[in-house]
C-alpha atoms as a PDB file:
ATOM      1  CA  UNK A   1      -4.114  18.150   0.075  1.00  0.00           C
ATOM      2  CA  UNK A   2      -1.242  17.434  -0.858  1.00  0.00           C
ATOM      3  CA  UNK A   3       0.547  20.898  -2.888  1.00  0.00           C
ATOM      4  CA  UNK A   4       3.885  20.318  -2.761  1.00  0.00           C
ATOM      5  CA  UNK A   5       3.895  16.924  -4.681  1.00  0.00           C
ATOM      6  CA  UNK A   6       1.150  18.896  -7.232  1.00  0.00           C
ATOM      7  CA  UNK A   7       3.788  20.976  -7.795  1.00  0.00           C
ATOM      8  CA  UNK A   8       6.785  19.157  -7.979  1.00  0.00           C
ATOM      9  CA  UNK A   9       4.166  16.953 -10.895  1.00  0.00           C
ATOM     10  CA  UNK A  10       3.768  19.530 -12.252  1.00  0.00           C
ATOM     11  CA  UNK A  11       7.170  20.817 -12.605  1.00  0.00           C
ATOM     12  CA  UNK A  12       8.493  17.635 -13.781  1.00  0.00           C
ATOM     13  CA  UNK A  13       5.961  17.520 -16.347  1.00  0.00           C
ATOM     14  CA  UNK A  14       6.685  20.630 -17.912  1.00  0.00           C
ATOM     15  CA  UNK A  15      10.371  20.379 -17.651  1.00  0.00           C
ATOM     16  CA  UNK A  16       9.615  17.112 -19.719  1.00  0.00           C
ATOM     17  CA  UNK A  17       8.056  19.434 -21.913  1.00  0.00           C
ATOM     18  CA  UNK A  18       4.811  17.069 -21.835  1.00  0.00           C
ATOM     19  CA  UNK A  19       1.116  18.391 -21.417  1.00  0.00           C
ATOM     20  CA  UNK A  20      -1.119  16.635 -19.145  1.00  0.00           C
ATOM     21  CA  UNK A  21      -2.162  14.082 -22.289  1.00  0.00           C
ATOM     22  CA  UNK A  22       0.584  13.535 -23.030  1.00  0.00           C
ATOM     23  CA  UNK A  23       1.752  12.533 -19.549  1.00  0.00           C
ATOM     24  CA  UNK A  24      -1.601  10.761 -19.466  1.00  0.00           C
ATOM     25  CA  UNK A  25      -1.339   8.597 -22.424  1.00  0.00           C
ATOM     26  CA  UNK A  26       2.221   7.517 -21.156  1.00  0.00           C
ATOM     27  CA  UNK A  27       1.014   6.439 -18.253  1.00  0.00           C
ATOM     28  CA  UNK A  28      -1.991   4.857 -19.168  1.00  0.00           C
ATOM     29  CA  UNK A  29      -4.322   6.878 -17.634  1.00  0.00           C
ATOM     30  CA  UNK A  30      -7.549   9.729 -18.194  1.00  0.00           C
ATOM     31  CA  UNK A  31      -6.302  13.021 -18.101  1.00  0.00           C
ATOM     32  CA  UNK A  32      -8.268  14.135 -15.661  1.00  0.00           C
ATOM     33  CA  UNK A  33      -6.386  11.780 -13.454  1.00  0.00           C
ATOM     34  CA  UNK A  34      -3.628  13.965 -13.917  1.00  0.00           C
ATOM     35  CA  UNK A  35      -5.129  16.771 -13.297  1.00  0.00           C
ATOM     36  CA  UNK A  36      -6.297  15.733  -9.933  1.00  0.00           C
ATOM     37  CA  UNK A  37      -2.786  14.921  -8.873  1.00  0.00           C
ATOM     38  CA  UNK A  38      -1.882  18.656 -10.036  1.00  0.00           C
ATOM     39  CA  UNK A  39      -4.479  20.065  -7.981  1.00  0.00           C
ATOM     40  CA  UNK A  40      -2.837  18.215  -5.088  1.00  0.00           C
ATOM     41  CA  UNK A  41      -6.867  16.707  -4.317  1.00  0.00           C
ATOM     42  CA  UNK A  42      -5.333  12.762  -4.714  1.00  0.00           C
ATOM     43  CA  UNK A  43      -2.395  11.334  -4.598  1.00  0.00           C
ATOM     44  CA  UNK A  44      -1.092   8.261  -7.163  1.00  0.00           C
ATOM     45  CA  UNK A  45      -0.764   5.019  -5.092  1.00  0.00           C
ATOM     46  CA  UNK A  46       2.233   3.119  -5.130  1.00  0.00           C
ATOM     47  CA  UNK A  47       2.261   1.597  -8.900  1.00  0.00           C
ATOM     48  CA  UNK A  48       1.607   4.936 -10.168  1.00  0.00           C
ATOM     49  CA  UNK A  49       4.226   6.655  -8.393  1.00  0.00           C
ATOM     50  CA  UNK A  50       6.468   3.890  -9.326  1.00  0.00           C
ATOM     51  CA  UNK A  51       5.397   4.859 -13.111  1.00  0.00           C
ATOM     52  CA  UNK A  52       5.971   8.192 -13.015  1.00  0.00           C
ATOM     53  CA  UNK A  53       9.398   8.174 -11.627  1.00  0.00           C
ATOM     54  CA  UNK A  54      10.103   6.222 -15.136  1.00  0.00           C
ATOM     55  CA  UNK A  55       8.055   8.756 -17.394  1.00  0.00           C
ATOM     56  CA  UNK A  56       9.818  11.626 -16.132  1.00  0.00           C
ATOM     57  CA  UNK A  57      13.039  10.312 -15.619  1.00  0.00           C
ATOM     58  CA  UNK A  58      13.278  10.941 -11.787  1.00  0.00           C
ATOM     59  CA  UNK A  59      14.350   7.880  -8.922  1.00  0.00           C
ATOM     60  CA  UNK A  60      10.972   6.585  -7.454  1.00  0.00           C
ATOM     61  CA  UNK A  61      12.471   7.783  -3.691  1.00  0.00           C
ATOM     62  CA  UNK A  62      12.424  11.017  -4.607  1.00  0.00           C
ATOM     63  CA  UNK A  63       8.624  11.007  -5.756  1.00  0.00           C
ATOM     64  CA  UNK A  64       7.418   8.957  -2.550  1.00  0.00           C
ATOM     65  CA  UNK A  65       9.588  11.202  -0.512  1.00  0.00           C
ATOM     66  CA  UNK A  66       7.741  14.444  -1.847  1.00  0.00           C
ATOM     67  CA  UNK A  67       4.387  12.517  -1.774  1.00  0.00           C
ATOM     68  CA  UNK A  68       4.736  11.559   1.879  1.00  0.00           C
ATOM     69  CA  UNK A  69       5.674  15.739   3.016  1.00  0.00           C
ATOM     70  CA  UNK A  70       2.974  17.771   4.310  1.00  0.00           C
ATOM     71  CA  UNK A  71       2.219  21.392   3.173  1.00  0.00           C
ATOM     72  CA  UNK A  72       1.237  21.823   7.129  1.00  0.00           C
ATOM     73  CA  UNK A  73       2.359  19.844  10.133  1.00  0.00           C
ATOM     74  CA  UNK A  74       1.942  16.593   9.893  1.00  0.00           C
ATOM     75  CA  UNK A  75      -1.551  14.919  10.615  1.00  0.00           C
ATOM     76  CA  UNK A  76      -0.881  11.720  12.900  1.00  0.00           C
ATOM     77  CA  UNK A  77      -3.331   9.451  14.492  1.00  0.00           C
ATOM     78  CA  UNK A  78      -3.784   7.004  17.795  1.00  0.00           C
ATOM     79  CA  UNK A  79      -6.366   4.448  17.433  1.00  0.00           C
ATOM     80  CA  UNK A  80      -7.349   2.067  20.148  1.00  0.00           C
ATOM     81  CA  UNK A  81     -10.602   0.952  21.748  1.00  0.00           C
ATOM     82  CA  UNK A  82      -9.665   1.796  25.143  1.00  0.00           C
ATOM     83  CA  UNK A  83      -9.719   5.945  25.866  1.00  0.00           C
ATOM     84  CA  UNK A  84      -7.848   5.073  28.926  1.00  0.00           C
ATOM     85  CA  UNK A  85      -4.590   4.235  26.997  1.00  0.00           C
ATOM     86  CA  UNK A  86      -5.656   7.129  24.825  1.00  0.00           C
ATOM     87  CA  UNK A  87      -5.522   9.320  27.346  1.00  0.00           C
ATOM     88  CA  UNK A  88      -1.916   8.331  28.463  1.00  0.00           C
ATOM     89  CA  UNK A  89      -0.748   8.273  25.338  1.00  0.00           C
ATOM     90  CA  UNK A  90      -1.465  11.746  23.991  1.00  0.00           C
ATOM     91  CA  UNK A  91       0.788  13.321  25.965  1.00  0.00           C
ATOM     92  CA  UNK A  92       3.802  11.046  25.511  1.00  0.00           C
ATOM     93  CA  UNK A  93       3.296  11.457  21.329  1.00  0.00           C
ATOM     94  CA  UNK A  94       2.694  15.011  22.026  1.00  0.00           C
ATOM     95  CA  UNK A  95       5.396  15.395  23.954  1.00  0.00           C
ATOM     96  CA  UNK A  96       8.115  13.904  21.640  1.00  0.00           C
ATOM     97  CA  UNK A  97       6.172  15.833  18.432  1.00  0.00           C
ATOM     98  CA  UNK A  98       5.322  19.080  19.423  1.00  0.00           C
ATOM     99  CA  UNK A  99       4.668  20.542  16.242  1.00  0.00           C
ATOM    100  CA  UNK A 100       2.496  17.149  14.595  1.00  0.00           C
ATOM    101  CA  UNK A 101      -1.783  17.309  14.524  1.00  0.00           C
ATOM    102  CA  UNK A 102      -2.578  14.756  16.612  1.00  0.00           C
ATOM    103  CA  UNK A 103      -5.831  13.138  17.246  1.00  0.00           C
ATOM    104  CA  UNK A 104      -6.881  10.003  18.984  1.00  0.00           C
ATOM    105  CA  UNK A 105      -9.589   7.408  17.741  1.00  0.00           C
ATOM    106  CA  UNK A 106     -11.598   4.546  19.312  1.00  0.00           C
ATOM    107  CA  UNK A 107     -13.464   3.610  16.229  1.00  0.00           C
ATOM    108  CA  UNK A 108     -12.323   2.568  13.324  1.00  0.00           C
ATOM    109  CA  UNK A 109     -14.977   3.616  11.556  1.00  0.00           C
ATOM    110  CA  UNK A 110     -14.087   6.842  12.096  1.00  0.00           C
ATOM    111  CA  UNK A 111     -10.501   6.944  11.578  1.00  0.00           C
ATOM    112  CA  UNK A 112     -11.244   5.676   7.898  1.00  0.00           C
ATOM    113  CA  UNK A 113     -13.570   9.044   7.079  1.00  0.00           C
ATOM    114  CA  UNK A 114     -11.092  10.976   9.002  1.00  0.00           C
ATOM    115  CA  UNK A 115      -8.474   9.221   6.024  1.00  0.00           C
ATOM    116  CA  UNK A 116     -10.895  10.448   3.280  1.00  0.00           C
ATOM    117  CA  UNK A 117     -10.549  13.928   3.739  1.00  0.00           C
ATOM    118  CA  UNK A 118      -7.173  14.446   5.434  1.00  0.00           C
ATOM    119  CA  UNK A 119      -3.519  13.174   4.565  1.00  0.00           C
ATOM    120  CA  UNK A 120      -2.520  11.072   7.551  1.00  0.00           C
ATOM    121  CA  UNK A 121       1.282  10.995   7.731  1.00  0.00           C
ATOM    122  CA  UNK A 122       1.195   8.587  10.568  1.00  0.00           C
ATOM    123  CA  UNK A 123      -0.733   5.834  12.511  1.00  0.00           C
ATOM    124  CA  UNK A 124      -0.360   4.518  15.587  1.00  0.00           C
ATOM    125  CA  UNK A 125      -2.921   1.449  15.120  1.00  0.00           C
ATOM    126  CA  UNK A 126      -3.574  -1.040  17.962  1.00  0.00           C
ATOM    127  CA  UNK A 127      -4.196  -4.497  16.763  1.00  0.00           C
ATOM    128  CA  UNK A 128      -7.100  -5.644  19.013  1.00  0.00           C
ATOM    129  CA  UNK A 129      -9.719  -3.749  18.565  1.00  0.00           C
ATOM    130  CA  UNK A 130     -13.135  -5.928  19.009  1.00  0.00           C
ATOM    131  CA  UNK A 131     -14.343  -6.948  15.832  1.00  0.00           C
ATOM    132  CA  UNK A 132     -12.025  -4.279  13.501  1.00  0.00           C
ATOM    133  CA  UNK A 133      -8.070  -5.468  13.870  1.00  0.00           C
ATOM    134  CA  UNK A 134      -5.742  -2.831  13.232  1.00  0.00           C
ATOM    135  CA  UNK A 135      -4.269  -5.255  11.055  1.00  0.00           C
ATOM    136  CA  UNK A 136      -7.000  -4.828   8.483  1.00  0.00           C
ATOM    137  CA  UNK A 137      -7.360  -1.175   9.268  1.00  0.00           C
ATOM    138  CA  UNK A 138      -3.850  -0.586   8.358  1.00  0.00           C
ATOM    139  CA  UNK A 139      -4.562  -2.313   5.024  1.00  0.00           C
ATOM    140  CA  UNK A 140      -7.677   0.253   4.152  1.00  0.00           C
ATOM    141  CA  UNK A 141      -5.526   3.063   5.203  1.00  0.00           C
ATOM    142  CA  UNK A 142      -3.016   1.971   3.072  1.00  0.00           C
ATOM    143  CA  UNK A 143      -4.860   1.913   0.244  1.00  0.00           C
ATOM    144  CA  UNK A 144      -6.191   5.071   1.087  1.00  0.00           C
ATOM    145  CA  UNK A 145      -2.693   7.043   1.308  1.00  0.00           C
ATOM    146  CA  UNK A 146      -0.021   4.163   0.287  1.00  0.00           C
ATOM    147  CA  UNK A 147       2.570   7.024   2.020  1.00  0.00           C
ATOM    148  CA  UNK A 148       1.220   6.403   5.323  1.00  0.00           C
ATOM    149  CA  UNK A 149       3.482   5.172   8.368  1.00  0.00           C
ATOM    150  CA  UNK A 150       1.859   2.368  10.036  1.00  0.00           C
ATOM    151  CA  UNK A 151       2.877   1.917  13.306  1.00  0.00           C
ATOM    152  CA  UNK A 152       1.330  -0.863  15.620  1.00  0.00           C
ATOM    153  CA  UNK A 153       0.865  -1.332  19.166  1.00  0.00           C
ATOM    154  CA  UNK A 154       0.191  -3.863  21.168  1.00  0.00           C
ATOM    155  CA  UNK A 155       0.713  -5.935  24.293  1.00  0.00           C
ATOM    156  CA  UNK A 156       0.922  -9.369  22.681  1.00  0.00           C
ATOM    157  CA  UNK A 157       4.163 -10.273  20.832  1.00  0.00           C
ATOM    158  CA  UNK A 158       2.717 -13.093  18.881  1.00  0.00           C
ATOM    159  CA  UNK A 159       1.159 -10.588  16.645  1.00  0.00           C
ATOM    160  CA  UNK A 160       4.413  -9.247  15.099  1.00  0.00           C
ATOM    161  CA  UNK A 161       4.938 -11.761  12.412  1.00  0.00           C
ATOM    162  CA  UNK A 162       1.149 -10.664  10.953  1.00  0.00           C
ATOM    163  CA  UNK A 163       1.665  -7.382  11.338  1.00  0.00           C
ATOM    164  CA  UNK A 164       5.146  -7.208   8.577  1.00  0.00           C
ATOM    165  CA  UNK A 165       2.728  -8.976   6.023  1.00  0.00           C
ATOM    166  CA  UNK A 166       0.541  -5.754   5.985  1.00  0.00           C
ATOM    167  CA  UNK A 167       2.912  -2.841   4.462  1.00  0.00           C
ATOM    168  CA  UNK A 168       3.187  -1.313   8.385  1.00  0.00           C
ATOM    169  CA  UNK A 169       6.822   0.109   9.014  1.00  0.00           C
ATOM    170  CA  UNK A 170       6.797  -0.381  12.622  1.00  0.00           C
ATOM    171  CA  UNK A 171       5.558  -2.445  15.686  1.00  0.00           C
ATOM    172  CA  UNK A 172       5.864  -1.024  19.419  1.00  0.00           C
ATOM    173  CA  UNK A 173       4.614  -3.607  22.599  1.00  0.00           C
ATOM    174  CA  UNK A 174       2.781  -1.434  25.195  1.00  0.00           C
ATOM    175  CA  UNK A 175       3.127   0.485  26.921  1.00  0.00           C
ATOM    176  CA  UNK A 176       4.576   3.877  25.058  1.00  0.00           C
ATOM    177  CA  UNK A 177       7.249   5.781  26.378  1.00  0.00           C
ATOM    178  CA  UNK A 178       8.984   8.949  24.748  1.00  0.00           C
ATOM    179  CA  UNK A 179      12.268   6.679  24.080  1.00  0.00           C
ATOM    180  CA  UNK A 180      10.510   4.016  22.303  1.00  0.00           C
ATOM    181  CA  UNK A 181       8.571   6.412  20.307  1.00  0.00           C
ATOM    182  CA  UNK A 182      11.629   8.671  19.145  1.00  0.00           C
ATOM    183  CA  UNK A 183      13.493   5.642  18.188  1.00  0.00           C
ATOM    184  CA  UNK A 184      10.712   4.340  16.340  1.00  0.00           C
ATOM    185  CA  UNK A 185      10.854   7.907  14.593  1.00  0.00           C
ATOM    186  CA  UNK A 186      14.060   7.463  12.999  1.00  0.00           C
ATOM    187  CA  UNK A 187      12.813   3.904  11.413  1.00  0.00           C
ATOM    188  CA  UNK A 188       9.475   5.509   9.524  1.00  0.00           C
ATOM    189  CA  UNK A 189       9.278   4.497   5.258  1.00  0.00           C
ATOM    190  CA  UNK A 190       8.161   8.069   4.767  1.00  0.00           C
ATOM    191  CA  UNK A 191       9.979  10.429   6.875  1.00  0.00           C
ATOM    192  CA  UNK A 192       7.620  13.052   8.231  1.00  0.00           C
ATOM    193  CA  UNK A 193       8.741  17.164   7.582  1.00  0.00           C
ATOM    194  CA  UNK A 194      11.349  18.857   9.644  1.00  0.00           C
ATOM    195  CA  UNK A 195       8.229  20.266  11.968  1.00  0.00           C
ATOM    196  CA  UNK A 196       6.783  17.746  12.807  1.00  0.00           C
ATOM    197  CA  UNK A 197       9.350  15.756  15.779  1.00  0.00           C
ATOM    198  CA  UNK A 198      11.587  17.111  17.731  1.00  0.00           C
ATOM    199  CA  UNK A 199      15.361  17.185  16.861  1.00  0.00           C
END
């Protein structure tokens, strides 16, 4: 869930001095659609976002800025097939965001239901992972949560030209360290809350 962009919506939308059809009609959509953004249970992808910042008047940043915050700290994920460089890894993200939900993945199978139900503010994916690429994992996600920071990792540099072409916001060669990952930080589309890194 996503509350504080339900009420920010929702603020906006009264300010305007619109009711939910109203809003609806404007942007082409069932009201109930609105309502569901309200309730902070969805969020609108990137086209809808970009529509609303023109129906109420308000820059586009500020709306995907509000829709990428979390109410709690923020969830982020590590996928790769291998636990081993799981295991390493943990602690390093851990380490350099103390106050971030993390959770680690070998399947992406998984990480996609995980996405269903919970707001992922960021992804570290690894590209090569048996017959599921992070590339097209990173698309789904997207699609998913278009606020998402994709991330990739990998040992092979070749890949780095794919990965732009897929909306990602990042791209790290293995292995992690702390200084790679704070600097990556400061480069993220969405930026996560004030919690959620260290300072």
């Amino acid at each position: 869930m996503n509350l504080r962009f339900a009420e920010t919506l929702k603020r906006l939308r009264t300010q305007k001095g619109l009711s939910q059809r109203e809003l609806a009609e404007r942007m082409y959509v069932n009201r109930s659609t609105i309502t569901r953004w309200e309730s902070g249970s969805r969020l609108p992808d990137v086209e809808m976002i970009s529509r609303l910042s023109q129906c109420l008047g308000i820059s586009v940043g500020t709306l995907f800025a509000t829709a990428a915050e979390s109410d709690d700290a923020p969830n982020v994920i590590l996928v790769d097939d291998r636990k081993i460089f799981i295991s390493g890894a943990l602690p390093i993200l851990e380490d350099v965001m103390p106050n971030a939900s993390i959770t680690g993945f070998t399947r992406p199978s998984e990480v996609i239901e995980y996405a269903k139900t919970n707001r992922i503010a960021l992804a570290f994916l690894d590209i090569e992972m048996g017959k599921t690429n992070g590339l097209n994992l990173c698309r789904t996600l997207l699609e998913l949560n278009p606020c998402t920071n994709v991330v990739y990792l990998t040992a092979h540099m070749e890949y780095s030209f794919d990965a732009w072409s897929t909306g990602a916001c990042g791209f790290l060669l293995k292995p992690l360290t702390p200084e790679n990952v704070r600097a990556q930080l400061k480069n993220l589309r969405y930026p996560l809350n004030s919690r959620g890194a260290e300072q």
